[in-house]
N, C-alpha and C. Protein backbone atom coordinates (compact mmCIF):
# COMPACT_ATOMS: atom_id res chain seq x y z
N UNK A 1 0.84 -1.16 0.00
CA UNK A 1 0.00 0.00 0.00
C UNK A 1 0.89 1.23 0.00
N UNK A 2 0.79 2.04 -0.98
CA UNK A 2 1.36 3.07 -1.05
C UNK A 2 0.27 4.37 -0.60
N UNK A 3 0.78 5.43 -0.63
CA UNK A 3 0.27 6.83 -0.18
C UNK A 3 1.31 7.88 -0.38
N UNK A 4 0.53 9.08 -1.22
CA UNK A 4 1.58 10.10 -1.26
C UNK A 4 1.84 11.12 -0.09
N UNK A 5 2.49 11.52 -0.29
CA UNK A 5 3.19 12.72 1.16
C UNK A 5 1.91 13.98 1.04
N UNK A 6 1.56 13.95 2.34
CA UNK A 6 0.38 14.95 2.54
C UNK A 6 1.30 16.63 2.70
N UNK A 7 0.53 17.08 2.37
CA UNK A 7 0.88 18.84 2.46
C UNK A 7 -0.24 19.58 3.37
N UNK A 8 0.42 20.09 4.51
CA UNK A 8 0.12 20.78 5.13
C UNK A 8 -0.99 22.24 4.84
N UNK A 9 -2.57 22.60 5.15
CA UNK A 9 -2.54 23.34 4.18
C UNK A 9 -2.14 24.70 5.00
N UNK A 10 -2.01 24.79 6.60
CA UNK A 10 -1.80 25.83 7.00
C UNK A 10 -0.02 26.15 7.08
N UNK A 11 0.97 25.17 6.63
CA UNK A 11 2.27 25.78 6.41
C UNK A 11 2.79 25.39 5.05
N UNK A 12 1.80 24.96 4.18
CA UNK A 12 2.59 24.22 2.66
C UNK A 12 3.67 23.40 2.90
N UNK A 13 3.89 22.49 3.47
CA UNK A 13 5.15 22.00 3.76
C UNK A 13 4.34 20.31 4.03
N UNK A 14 5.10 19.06 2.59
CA UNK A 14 5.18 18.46 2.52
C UNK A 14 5.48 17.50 3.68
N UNK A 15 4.81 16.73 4.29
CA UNK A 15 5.21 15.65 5.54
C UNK A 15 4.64 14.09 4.82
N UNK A 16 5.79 12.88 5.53
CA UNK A 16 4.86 11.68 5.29
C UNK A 16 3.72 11.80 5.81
N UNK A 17 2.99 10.93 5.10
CA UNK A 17 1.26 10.48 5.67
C UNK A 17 0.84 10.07 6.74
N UNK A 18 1.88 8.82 6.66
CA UNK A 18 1.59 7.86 8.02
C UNK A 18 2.71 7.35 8.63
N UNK A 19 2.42 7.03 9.89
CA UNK A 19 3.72 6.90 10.56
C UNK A 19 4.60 5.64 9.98
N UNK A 20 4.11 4.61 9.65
CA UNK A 20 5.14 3.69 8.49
C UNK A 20 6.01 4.82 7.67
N UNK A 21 5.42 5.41 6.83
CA UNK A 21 6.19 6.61 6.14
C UNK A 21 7.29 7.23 7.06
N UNK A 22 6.80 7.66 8.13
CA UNK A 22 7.86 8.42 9.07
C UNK A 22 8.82 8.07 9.15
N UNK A 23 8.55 6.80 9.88
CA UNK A 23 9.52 5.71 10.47
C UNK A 23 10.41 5.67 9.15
N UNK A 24 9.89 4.97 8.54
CA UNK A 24 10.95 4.72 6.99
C UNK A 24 11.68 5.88 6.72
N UNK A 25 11.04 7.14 6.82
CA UNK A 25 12.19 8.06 6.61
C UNK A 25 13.23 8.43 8.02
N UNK A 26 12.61 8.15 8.83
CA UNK A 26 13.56 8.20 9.77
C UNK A 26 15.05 7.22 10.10
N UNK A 27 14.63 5.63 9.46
CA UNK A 27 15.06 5.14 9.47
C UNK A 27 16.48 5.17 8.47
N UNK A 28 15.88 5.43 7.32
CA UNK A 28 16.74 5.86 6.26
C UNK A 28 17.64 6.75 6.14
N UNK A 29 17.14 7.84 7.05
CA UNK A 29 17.99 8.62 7.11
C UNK A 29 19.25 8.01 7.71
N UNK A 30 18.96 7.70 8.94
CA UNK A 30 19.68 7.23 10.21
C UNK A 30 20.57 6.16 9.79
N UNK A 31 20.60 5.57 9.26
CA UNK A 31 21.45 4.21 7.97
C UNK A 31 21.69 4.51 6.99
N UNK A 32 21.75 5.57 6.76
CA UNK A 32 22.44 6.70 5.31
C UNK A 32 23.44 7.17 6.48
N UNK A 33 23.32 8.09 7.46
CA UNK A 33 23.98 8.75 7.95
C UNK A 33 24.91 8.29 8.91
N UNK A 34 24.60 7.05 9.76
CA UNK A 34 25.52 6.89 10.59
C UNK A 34 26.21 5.85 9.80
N UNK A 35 26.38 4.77 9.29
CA UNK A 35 27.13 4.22 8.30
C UNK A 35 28.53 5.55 7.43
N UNK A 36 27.70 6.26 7.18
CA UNK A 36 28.80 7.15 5.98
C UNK A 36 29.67 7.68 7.17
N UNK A 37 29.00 8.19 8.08
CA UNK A 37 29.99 8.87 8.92
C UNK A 37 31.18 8.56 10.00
N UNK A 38 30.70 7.37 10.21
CA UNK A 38 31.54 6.15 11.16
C UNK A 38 32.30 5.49 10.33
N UNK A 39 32.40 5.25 8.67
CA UNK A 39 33.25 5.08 7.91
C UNK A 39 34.60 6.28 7.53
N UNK A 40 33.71 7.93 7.61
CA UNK A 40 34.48 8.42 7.41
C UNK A 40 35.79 8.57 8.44
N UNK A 41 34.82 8.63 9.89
CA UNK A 41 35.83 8.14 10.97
C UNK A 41 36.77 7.31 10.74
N UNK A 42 36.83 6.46 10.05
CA UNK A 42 37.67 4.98 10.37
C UNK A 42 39.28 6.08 9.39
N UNK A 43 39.19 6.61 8.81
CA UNK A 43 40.28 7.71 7.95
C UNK A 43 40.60 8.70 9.12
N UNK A 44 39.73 9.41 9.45
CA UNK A 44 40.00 10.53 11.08
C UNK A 44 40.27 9.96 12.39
N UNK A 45 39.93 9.05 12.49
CA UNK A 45 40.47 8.62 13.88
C UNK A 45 39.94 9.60 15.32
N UNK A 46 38.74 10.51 15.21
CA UNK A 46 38.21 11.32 15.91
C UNK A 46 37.28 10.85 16.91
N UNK A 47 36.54 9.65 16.48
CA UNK A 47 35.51 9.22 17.60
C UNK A 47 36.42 7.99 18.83
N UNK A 48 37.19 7.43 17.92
CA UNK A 48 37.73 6.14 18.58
C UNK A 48 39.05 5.63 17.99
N UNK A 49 39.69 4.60 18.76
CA UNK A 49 40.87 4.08 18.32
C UNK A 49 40.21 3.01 17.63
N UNK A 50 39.76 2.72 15.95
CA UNK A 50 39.35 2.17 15.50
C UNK A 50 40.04 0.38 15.72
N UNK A 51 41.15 0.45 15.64
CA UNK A 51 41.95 -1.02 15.33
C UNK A 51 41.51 -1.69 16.63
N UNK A 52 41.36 -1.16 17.76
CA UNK A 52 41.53 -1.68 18.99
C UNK A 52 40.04 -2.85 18.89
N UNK A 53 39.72 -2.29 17.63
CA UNK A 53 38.08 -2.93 17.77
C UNK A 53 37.94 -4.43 16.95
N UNK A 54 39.66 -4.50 16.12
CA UNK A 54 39.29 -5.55 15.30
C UNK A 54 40.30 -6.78 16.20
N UNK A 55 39.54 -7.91 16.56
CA UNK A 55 40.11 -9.59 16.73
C UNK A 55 41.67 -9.59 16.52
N UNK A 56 42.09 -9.75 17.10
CA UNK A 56 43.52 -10.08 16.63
C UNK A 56 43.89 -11.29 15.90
N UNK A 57 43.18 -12.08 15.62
CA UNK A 57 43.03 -13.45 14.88
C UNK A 57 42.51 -12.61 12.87
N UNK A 58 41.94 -11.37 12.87
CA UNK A 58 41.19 -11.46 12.08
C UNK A 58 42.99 -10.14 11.48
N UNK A 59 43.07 -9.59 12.42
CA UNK A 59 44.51 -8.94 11.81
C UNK A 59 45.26 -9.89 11.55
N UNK A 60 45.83 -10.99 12.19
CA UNK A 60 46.40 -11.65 11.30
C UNK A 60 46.67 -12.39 10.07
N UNK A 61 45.48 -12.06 10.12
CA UNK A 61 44.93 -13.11 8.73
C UNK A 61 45.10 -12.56 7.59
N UNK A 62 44.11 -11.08 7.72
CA UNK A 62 44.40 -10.17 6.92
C UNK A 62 46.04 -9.18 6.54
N UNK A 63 46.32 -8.84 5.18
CA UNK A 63 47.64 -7.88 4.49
C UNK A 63 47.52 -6.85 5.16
N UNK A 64 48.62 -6.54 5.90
CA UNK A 64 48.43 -4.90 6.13
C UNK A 64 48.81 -4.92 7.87
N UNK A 65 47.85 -3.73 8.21
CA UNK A 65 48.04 -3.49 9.74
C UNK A 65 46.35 -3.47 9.94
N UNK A 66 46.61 -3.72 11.23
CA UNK A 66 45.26 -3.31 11.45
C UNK A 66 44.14 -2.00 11.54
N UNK A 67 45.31 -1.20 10.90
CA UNK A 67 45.06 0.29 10.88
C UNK A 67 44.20 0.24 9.42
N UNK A 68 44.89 -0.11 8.57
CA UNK A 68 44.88 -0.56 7.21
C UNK A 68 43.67 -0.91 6.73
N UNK A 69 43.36 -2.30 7.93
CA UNK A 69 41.62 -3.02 7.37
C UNK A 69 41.27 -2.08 8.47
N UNK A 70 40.98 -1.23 9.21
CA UNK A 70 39.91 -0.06 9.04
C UNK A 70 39.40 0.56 8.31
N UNK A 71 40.79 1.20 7.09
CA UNK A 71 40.13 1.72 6.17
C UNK A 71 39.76 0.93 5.61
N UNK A 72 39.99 -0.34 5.22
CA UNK A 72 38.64 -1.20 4.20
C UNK A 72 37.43 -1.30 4.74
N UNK A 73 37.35 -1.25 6.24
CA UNK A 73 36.01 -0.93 6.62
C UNK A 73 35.31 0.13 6.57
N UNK A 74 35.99 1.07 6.74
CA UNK A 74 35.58 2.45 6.15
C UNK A 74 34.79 2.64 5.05
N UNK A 75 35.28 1.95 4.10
CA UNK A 75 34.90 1.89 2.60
C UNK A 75 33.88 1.58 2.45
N UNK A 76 34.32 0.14 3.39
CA UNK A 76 32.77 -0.63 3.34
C UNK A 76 31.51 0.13 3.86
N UNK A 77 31.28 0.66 4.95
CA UNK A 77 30.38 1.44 5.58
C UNK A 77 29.61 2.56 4.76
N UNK A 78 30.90 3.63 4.24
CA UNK A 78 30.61 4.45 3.38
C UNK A 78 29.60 4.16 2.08
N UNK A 79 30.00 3.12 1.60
CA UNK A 79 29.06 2.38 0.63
C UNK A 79 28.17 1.42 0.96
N UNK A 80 27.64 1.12 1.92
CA UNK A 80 26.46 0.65 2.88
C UNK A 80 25.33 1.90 3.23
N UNK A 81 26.29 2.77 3.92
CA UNK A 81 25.41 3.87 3.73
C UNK A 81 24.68 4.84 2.11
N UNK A 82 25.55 4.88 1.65
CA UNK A 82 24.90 5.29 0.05
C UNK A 82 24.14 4.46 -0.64
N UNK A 83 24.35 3.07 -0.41
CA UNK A 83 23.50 1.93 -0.42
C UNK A 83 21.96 2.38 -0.07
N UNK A 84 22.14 2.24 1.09
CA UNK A 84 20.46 3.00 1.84
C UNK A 84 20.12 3.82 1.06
N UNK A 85 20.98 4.52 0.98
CA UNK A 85 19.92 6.24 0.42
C UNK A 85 19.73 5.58 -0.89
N UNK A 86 20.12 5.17 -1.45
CA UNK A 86 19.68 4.85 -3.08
C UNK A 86 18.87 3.62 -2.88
N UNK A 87 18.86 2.40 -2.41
CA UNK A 87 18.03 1.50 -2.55
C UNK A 87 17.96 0.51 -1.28
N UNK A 88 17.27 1.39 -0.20
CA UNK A 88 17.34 1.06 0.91
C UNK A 88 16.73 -0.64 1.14
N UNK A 89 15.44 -1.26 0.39
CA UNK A 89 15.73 -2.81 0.53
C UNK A 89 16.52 -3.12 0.17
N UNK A 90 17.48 -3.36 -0.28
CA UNK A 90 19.35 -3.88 -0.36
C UNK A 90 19.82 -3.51 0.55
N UNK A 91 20.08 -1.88 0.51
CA UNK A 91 20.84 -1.32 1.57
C UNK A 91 20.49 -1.73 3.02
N UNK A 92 19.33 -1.97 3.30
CA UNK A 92 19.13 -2.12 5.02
C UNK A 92 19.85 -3.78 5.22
N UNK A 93 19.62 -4.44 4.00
CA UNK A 93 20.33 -6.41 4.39
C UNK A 93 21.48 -5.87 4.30
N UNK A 94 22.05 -5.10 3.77
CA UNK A 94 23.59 -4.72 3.46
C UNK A 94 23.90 -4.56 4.95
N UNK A 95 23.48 -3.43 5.22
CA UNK A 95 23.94 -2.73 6.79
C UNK A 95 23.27 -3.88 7.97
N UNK A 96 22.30 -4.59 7.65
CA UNK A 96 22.37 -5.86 8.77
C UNK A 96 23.13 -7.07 8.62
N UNK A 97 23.69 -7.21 7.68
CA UNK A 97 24.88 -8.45 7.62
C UNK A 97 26.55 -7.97 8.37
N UNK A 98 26.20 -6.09 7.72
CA UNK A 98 27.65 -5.85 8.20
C UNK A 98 27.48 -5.73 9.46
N UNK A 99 26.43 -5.16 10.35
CA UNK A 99 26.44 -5.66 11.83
C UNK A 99 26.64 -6.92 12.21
N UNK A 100 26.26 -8.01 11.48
CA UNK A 100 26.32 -9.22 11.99
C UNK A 100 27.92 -9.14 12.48
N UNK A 101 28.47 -9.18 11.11
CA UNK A 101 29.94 -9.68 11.44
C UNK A 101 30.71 -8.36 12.27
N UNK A 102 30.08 -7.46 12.92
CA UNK A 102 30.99 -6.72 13.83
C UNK A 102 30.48 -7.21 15.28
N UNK A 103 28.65 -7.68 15.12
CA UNK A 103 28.87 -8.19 16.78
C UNK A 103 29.63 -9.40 16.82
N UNK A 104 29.63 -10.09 16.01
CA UNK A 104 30.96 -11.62 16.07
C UNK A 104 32.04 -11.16 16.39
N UNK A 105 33.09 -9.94 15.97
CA UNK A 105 33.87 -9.83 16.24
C UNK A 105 34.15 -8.89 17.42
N UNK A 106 33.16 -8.39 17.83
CA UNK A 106 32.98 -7.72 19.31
C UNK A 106 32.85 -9.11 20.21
N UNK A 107 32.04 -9.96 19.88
CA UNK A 107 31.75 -11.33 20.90
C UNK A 107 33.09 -11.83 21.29
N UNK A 108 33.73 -12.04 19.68
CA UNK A 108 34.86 -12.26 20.20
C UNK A 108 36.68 -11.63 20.91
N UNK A 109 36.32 -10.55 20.99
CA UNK A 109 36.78 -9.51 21.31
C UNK A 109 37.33 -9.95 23.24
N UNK A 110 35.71 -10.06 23.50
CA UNK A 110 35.48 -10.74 24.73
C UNK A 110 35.53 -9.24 25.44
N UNK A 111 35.96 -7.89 25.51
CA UNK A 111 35.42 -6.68 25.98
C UNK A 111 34.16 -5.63 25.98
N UNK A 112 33.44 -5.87 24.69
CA UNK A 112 32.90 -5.30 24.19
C UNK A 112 31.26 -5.54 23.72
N UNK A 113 30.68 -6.64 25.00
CA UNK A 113 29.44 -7.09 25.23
C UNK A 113 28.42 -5.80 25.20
N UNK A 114 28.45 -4.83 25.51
CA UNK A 114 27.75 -3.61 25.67
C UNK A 114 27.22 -3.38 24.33
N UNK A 115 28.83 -2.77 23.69
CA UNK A 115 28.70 -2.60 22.17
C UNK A 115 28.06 -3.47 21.25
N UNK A 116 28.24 -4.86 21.45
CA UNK A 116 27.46 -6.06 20.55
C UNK A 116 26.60 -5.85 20.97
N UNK A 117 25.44 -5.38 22.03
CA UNK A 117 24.50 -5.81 22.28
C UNK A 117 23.97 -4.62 21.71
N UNK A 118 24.53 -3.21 21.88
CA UNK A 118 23.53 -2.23 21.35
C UNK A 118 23.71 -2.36 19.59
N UNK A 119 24.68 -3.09 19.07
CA UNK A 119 24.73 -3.37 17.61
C UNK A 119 23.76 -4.32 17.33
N UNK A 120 23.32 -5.53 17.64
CA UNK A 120 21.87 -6.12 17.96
C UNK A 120 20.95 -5.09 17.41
N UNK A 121 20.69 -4.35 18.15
CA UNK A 121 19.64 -3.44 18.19
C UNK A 121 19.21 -2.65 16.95
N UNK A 122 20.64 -2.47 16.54
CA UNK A 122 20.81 -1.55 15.21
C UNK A 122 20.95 -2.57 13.78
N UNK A 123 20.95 -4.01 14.11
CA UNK A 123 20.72 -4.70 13.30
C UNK A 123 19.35 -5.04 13.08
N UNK A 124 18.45 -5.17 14.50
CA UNK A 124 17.49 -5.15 14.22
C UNK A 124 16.14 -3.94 13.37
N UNK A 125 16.95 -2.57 13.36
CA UNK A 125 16.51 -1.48 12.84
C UNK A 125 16.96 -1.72 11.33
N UNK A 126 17.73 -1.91 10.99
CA UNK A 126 18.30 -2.09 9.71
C UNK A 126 17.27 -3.18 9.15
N UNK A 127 17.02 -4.65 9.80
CA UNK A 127 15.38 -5.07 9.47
C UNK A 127 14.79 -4.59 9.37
N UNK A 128 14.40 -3.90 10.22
CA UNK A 128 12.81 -2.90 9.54
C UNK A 128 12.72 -2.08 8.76
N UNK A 129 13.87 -1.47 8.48
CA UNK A 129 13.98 -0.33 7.52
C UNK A 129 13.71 -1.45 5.80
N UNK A 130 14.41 -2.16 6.17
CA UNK A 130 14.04 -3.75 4.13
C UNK A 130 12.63 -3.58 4.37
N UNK A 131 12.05 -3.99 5.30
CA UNK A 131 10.63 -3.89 5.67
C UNK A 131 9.32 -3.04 5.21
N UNK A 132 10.08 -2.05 6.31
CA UNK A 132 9.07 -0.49 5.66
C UNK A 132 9.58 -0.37 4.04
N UNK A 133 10.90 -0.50 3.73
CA UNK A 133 10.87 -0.29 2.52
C UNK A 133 10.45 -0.79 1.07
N UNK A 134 10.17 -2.39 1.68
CA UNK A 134 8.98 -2.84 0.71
C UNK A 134 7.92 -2.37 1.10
N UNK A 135 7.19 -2.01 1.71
CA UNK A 135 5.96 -1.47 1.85
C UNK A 135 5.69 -0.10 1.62
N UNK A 136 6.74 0.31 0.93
CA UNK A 136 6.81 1.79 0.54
C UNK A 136 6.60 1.55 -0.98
N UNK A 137 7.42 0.38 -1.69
CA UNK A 137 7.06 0.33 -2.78
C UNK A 137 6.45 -0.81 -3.52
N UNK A 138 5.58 -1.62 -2.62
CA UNK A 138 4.52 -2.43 -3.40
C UNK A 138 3.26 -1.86 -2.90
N UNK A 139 2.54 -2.54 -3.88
CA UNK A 139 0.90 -1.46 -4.12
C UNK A 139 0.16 -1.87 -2.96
């Protein structure tokens, strides 16, 4: 079921219809935005000591430093998030698989139970957003 965006008639100003609508844009936004920006982090180094976050089993494995596969995560994120904004049913399985494999590697981390658990959470939002977003575009 679709529905177009209602217009306000006492401020002219376009709003979703219904709160599914909302939500979906809220959601979208929020998985456009924090994805791109926590990638761009992983290059700035401003929110966190990114490496400290990856397995030491998973640096070894991987070329480089562990500084290094940040920025491939970076990348990754960045294009998870642009993902969303352009075709958010892809984009939301996109951004819930890549949570998967960061609470695994928080689990196994063995510090960072807090963080996996509120990543849970944000995996589970990233579901609903595939969700609302088929229901944004079938009839």
């Amino acid at each position: 079921m679709t529905t177009t965006p209602a217009t306000s008639p006492q401020t002219g100003v376009t709003t979703a219809a219904t709160p599914a609508q909302q939500a979906f844009l809220l959601l979208r936004v929020g998985f456009t935005a924090a994805p791109v920006l926590f990638g761009l982090d992983k290059f700035l180094g401003l929110l966190a000591d990114w490496p400290t976050y990856l397995w030491p089993r998973v640096d070894a494995l991987l070329p480089g430093t562990a500084n290094q596969a940040m920025f491939a995560v970076g990348v990754v994120e960045i294009a998870a998030g642009v993902l969303v904004a352009v075709k958010p049913r892809i984009g939301g399985y996109v951004v819930a698989a890549w949570l998967a494999v960061i609470i695994v590697n928080l689990l196994l981390l063995g510090d960072f139970y807090d963080i996996a658990l509120r990543d849970v959470g944000l995996l589970l939002g990233a579901l609903a957003l595939t969700r609302l977003a088929a229901a944004q575009t079938s009839a």
